[in-house]
PDB file of N, CA and C in Angstrom:
ATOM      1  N   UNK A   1      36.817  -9.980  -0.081  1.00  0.00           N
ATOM      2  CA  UNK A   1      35.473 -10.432   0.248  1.00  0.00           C
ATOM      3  C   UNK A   1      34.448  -9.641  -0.569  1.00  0.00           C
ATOM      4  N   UNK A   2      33.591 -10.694  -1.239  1.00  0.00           N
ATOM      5  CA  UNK A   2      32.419 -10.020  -2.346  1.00  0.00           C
ATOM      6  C   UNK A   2      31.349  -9.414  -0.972  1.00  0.00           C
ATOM      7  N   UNK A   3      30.892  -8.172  -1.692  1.00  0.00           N
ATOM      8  CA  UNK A   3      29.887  -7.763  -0.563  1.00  0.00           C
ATOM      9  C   UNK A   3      28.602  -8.708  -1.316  1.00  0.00           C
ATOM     10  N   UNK A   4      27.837  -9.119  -0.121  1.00  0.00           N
ATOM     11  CA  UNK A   4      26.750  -9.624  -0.679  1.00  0.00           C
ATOM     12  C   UNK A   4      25.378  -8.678  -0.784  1.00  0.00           C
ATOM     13  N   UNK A   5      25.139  -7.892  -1.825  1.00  0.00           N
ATOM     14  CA  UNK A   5      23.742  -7.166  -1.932  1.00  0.00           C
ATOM     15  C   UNK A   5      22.371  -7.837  -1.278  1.00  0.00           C
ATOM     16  N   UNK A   6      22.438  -8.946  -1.899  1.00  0.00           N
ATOM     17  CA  UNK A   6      21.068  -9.793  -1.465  1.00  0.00           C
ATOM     18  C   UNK A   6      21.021  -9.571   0.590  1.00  0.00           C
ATOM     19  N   UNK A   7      22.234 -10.159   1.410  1.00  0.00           N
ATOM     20  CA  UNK A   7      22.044  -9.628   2.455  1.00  0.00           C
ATOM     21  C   UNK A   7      21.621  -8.637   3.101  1.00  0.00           C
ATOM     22  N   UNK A   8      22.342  -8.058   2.763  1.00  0.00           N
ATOM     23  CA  UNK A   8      22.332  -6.414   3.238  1.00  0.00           C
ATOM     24  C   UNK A   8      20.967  -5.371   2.586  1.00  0.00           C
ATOM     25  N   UNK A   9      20.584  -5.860   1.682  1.00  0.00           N
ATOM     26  CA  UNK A   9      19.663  -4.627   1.321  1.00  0.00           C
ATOM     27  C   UNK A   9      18.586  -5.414   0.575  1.00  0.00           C
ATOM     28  N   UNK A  10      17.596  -6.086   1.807  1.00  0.00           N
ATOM     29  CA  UNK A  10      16.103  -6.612   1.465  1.00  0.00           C
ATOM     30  C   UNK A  10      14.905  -5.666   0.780  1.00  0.00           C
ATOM     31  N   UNK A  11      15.786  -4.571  -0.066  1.00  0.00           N
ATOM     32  CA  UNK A  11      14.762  -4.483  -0.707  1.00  0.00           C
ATOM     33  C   UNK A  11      15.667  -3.975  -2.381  1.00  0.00           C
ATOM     34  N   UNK A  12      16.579  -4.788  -2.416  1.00  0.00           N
ATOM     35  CA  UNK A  12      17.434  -5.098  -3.946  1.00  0.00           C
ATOM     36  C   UNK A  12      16.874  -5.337  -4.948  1.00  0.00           C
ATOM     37  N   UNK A  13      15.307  -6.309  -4.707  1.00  0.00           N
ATOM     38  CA  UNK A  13      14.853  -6.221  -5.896  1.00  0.00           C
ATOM     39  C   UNK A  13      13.887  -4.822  -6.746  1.00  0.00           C
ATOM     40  N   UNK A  14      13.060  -4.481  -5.497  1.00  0.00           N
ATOM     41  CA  UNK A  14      12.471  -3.313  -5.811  1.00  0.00           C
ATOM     42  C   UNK A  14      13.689  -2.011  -6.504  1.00  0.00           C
ATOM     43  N   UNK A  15      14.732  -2.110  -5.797  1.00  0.00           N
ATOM     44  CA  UNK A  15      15.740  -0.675  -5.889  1.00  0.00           C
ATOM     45  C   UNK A  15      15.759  -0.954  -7.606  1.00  0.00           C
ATOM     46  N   UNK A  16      16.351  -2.220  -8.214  1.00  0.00           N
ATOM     47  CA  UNK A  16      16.487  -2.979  -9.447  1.00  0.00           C
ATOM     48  C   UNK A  16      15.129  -2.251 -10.552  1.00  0.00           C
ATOM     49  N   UNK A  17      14.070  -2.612  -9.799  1.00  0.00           N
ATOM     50  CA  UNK A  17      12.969  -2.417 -10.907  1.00  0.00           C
ATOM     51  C   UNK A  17      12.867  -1.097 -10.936  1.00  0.00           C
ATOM     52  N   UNK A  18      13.027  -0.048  -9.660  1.00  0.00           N
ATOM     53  CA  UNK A  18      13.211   1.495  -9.644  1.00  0.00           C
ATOM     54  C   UNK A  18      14.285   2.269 -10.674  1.00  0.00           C
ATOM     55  N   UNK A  19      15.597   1.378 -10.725  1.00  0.00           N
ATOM     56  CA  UNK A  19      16.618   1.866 -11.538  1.00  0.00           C
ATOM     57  C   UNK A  19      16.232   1.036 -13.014  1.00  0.00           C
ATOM     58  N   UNK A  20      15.939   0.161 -13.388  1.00  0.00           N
ATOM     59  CA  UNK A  20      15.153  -0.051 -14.433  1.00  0.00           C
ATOM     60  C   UNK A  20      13.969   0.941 -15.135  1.00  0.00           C
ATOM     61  N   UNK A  21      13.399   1.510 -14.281  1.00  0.00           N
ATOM     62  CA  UNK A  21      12.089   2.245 -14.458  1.00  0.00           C
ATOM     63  C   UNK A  21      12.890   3.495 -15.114  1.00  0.00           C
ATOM     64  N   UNK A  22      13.679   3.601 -14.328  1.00  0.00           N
ATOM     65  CA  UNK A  22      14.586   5.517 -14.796  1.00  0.00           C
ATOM     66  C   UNK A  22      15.278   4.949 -15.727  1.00  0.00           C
ATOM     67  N   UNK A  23      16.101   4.113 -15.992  1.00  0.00           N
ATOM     68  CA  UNK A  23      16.619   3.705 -17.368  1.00  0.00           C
ATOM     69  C   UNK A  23      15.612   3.737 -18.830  1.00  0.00           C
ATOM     70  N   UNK A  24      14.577   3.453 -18.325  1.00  0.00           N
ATOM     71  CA  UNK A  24      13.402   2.954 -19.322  1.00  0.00           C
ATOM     72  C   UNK A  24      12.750   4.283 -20.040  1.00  0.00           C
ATOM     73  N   UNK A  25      12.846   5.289 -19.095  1.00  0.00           N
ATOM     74  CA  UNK A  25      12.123   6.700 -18.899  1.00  0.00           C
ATOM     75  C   UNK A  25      12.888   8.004 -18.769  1.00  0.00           C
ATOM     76  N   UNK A  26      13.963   7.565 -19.111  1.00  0.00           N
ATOM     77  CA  UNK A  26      15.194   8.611 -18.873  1.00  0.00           C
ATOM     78  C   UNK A  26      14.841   9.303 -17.804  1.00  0.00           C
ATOM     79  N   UNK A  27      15.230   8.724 -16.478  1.00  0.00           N
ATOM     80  CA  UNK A  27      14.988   9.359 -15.004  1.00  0.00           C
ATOM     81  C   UNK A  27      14.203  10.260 -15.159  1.00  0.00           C
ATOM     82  N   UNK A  28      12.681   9.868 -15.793  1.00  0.00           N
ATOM     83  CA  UNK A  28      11.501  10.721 -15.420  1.00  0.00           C
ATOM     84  C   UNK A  28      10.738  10.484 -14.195  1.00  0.00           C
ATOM     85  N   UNK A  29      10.885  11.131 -13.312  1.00  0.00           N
ATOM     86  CA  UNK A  29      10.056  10.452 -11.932  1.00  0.00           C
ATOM     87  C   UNK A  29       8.486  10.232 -12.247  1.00  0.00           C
ATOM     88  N   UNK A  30       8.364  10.808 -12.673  1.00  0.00           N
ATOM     89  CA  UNK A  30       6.746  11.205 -12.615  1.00  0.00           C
ATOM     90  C   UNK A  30       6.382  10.079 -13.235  1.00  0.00           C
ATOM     91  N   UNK A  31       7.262   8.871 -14.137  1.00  0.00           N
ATOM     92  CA  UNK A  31       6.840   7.775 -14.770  1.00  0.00           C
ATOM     93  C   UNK A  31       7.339   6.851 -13.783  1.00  0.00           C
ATOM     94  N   UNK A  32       7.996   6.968 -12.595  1.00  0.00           N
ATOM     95  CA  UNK A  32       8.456   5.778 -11.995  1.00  0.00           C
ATOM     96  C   UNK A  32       7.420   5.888 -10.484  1.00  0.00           C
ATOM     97  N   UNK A  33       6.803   6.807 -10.477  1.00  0.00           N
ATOM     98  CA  UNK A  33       6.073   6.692  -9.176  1.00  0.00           C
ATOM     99  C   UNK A  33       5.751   5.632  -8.334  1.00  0.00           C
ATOM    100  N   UNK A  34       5.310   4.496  -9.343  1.00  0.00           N
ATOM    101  CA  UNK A  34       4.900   3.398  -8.329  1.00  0.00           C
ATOM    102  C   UNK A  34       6.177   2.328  -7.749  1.00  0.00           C
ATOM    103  N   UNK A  35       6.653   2.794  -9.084  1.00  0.00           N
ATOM    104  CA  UNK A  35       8.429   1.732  -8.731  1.00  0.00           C
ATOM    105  C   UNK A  35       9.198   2.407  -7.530  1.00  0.00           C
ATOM    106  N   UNK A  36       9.190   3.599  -7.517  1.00  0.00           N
ATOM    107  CA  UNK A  36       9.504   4.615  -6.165  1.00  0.00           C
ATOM    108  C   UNK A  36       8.986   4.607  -4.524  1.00  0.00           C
ATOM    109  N   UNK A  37       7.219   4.407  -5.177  1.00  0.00           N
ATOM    110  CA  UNK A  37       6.970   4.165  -3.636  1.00  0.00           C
ATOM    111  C   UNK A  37       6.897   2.996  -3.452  1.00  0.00           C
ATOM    112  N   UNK A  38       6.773   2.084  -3.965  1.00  0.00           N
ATOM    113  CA  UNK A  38       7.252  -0.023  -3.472  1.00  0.00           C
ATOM    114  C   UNK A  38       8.710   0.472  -3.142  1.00  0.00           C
ATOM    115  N   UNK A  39       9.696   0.690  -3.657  1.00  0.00           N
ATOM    116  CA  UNK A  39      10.846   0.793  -2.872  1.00  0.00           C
ATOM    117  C   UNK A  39      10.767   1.736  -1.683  1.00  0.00           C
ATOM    118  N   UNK A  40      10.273   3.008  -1.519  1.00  0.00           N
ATOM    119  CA  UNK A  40      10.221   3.444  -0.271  1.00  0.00           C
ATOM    120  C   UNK A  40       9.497   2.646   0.870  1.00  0.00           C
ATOM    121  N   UNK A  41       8.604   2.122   0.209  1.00  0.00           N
ATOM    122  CA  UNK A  41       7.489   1.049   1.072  1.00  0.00           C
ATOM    123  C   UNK A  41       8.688   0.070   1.911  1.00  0.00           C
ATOM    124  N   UNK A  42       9.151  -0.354   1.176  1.00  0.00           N
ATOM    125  CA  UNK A  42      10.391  -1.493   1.212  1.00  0.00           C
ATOM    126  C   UNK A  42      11.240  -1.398   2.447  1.00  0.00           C
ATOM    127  N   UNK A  43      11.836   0.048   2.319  1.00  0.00           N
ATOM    128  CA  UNK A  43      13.091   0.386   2.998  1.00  0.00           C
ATOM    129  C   UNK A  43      12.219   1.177   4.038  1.00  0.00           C
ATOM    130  N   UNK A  44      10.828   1.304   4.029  1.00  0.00           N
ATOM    131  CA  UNK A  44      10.328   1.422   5.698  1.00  0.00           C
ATOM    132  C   UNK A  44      10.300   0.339   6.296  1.00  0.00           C
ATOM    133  N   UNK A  45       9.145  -0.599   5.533  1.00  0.00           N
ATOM    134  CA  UNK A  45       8.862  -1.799   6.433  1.00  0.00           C
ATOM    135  C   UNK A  45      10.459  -2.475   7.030  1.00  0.00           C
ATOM    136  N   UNK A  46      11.220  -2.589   6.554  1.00  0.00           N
ATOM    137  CA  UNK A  46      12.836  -3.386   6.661  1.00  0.00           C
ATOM    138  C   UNK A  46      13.474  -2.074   8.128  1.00  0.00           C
ATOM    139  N   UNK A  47      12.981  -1.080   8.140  1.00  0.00           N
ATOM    140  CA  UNK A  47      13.796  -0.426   9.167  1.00  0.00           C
ATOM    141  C   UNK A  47      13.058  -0.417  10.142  1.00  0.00           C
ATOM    142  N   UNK A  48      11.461  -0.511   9.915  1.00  0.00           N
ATOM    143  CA  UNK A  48      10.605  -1.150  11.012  1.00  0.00           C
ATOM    144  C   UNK A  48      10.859  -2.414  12.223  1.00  0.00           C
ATOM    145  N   UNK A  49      11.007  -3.249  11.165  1.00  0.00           N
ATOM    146  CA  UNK A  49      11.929  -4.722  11.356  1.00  0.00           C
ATOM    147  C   UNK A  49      13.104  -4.807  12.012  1.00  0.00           C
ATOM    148  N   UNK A  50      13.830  -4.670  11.316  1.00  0.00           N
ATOM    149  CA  UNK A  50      14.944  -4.008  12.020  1.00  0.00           C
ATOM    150  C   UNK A  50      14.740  -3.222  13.541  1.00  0.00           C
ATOM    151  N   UNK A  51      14.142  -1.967  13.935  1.00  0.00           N
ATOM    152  CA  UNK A  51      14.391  -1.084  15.273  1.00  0.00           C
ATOM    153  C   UNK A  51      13.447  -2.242  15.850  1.00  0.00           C
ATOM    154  N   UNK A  52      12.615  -3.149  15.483  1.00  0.00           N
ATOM    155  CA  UNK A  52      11.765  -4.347  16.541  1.00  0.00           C
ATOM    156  C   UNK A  52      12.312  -4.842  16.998  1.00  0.00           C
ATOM    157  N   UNK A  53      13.511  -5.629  15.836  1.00  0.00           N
ATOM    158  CA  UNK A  53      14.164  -6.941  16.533  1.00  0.00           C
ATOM    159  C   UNK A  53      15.071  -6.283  17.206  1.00  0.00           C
ATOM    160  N   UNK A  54      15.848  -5.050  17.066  1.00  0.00           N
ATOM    161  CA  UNK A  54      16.387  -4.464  18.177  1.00  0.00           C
ATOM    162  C   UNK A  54      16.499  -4.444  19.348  1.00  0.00           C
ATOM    163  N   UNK A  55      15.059  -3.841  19.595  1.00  0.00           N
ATOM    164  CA  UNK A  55      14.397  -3.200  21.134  1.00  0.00           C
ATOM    165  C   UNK A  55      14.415  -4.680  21.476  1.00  0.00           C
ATOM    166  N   UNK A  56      13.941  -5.855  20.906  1.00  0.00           N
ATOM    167  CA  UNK A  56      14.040  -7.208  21.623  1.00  0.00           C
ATOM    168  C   UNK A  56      14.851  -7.771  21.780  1.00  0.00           C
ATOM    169  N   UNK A  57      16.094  -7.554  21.295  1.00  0.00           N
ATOM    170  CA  UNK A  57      17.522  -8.338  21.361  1.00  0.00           C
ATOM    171  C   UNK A  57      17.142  -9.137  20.520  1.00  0.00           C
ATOM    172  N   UNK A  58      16.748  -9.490  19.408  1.00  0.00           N
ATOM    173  CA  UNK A  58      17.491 -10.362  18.747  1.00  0.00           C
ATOM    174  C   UNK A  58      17.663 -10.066  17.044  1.00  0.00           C
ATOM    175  N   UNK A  59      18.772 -10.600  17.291  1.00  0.00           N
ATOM    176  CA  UNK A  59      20.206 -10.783  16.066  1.00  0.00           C
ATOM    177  C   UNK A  59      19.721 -11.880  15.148  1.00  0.00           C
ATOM    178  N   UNK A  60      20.469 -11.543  13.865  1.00  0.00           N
ATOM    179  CA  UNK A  60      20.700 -10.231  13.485  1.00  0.00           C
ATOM    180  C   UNK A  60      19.757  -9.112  13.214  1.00  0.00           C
ATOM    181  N   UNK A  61      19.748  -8.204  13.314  1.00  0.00           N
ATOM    182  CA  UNK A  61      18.363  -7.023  12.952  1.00  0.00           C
ATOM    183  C   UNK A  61      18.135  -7.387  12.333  1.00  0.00           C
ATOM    184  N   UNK A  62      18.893  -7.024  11.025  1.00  0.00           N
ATOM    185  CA  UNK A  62      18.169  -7.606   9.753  1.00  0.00           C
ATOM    186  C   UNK A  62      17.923  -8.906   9.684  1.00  0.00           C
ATOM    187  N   UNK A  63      17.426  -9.846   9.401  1.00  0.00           N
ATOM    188  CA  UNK A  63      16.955 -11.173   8.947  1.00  0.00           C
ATOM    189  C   UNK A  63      17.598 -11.404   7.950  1.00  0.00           C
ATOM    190  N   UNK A  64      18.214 -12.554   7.589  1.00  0.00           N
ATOM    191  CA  UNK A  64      19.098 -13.309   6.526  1.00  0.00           C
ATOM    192  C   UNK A  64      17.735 -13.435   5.721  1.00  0.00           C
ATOM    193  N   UNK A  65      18.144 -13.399   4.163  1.00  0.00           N
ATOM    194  CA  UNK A  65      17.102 -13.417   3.279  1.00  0.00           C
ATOM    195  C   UNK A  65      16.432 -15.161   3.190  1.00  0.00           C
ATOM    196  N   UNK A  66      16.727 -15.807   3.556  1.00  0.00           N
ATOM    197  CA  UNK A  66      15.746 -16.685   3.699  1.00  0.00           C
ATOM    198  C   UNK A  66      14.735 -16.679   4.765  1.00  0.00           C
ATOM    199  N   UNK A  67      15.245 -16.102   5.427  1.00  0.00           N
ATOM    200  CA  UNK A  67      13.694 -16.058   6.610  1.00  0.00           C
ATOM    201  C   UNK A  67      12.616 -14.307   6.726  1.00  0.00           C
ATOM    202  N   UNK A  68      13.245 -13.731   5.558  1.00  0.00           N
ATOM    203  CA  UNK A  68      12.330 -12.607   4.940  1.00  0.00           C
ATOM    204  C   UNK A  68      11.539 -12.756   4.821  1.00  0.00           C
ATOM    205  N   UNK A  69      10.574 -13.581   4.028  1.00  0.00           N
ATOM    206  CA  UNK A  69       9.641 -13.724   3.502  1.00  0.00           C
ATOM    207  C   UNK A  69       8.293 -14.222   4.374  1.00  0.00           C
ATOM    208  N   UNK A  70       9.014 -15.117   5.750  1.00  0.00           N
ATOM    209  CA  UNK A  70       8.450 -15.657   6.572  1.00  0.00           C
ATOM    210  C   UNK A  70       7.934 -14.462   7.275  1.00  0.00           C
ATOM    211  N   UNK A  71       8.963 -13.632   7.596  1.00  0.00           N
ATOM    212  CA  UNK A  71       8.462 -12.411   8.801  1.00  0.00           C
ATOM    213  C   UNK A  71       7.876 -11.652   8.487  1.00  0.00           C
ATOM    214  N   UNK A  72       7.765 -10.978   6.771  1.00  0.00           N
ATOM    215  CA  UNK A  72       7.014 -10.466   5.900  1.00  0.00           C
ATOM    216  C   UNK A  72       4.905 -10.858   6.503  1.00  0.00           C
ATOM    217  N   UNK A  73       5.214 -12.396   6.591  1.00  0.00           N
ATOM    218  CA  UNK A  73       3.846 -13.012   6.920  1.00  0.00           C
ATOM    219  C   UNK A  73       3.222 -12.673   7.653  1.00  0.00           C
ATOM    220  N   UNK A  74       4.327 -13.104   8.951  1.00  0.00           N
ATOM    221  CA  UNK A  74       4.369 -12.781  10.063  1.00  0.00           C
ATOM    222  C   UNK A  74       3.532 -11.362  10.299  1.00  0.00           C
ATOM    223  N   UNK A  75       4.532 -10.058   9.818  1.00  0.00           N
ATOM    224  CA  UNK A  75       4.169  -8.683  10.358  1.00  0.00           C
ATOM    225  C   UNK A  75       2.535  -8.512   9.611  1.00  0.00           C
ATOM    226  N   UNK A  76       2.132  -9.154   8.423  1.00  0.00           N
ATOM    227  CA  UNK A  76       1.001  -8.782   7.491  1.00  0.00           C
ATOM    228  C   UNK A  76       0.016  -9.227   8.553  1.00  0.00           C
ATOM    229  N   UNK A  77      -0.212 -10.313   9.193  1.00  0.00           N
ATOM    230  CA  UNK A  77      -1.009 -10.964   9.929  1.00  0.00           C
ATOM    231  C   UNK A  77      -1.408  -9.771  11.217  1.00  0.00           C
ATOM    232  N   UNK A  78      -0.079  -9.657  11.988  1.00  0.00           N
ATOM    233  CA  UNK A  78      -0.056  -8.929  12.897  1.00  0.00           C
ATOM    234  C   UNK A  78      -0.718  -7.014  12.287  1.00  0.00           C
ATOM    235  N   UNK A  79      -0.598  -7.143  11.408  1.00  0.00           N
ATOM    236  CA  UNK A  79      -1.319  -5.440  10.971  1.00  0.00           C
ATOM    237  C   UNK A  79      -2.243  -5.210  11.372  1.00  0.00           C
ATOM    238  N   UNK A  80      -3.236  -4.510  12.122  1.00  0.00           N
ATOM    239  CA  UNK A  80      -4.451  -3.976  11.985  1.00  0.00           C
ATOM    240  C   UNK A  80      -4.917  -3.697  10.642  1.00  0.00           C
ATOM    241  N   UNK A  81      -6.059  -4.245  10.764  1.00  0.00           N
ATOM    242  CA  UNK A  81      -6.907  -3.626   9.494  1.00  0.00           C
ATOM    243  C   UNK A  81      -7.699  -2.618   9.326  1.00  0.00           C
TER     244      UNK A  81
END
């Protein structure tokens, strides 16, 4: 069984442009800063998500990547400004 990346780790594309960035820059951080914090950004909001749908029961925590983008909406709306 192929593991599927796209499932499991909603924020694959950012990690991609982060390891792109250090390829590009010979793992200079100090040049990948912004590619660093969109992926940290990433892998908060998704564990946010995740411990919500938890505490509420519903499955799966994570969200199948087609309905990402929807809940993405969803939580932006719900933000305080």
């Amino acid at each position: 069984m192929k593991y599927d990346q796209e499932k499991y780790n909603p924020c694959l594309k950012e990690q991609q442009i982060t390891y792109k960035c250090f390829d590009k820059f010979n793992y200079d951080k100090e040049k990948c800063e912004l590619e660093i914090y969109n992926y940290k950004e990433c892998k908060s909001f998704w564990h946010r998500v995740k411990g919500d749908r938890k505490r509420k029961g519903i499955k799966p925590y994570l969200p199948d990547p087609e309905e990402r983008e929807q809940i993405k909406l969803q939580y932006m709306k719900s933000k305080p400004t």
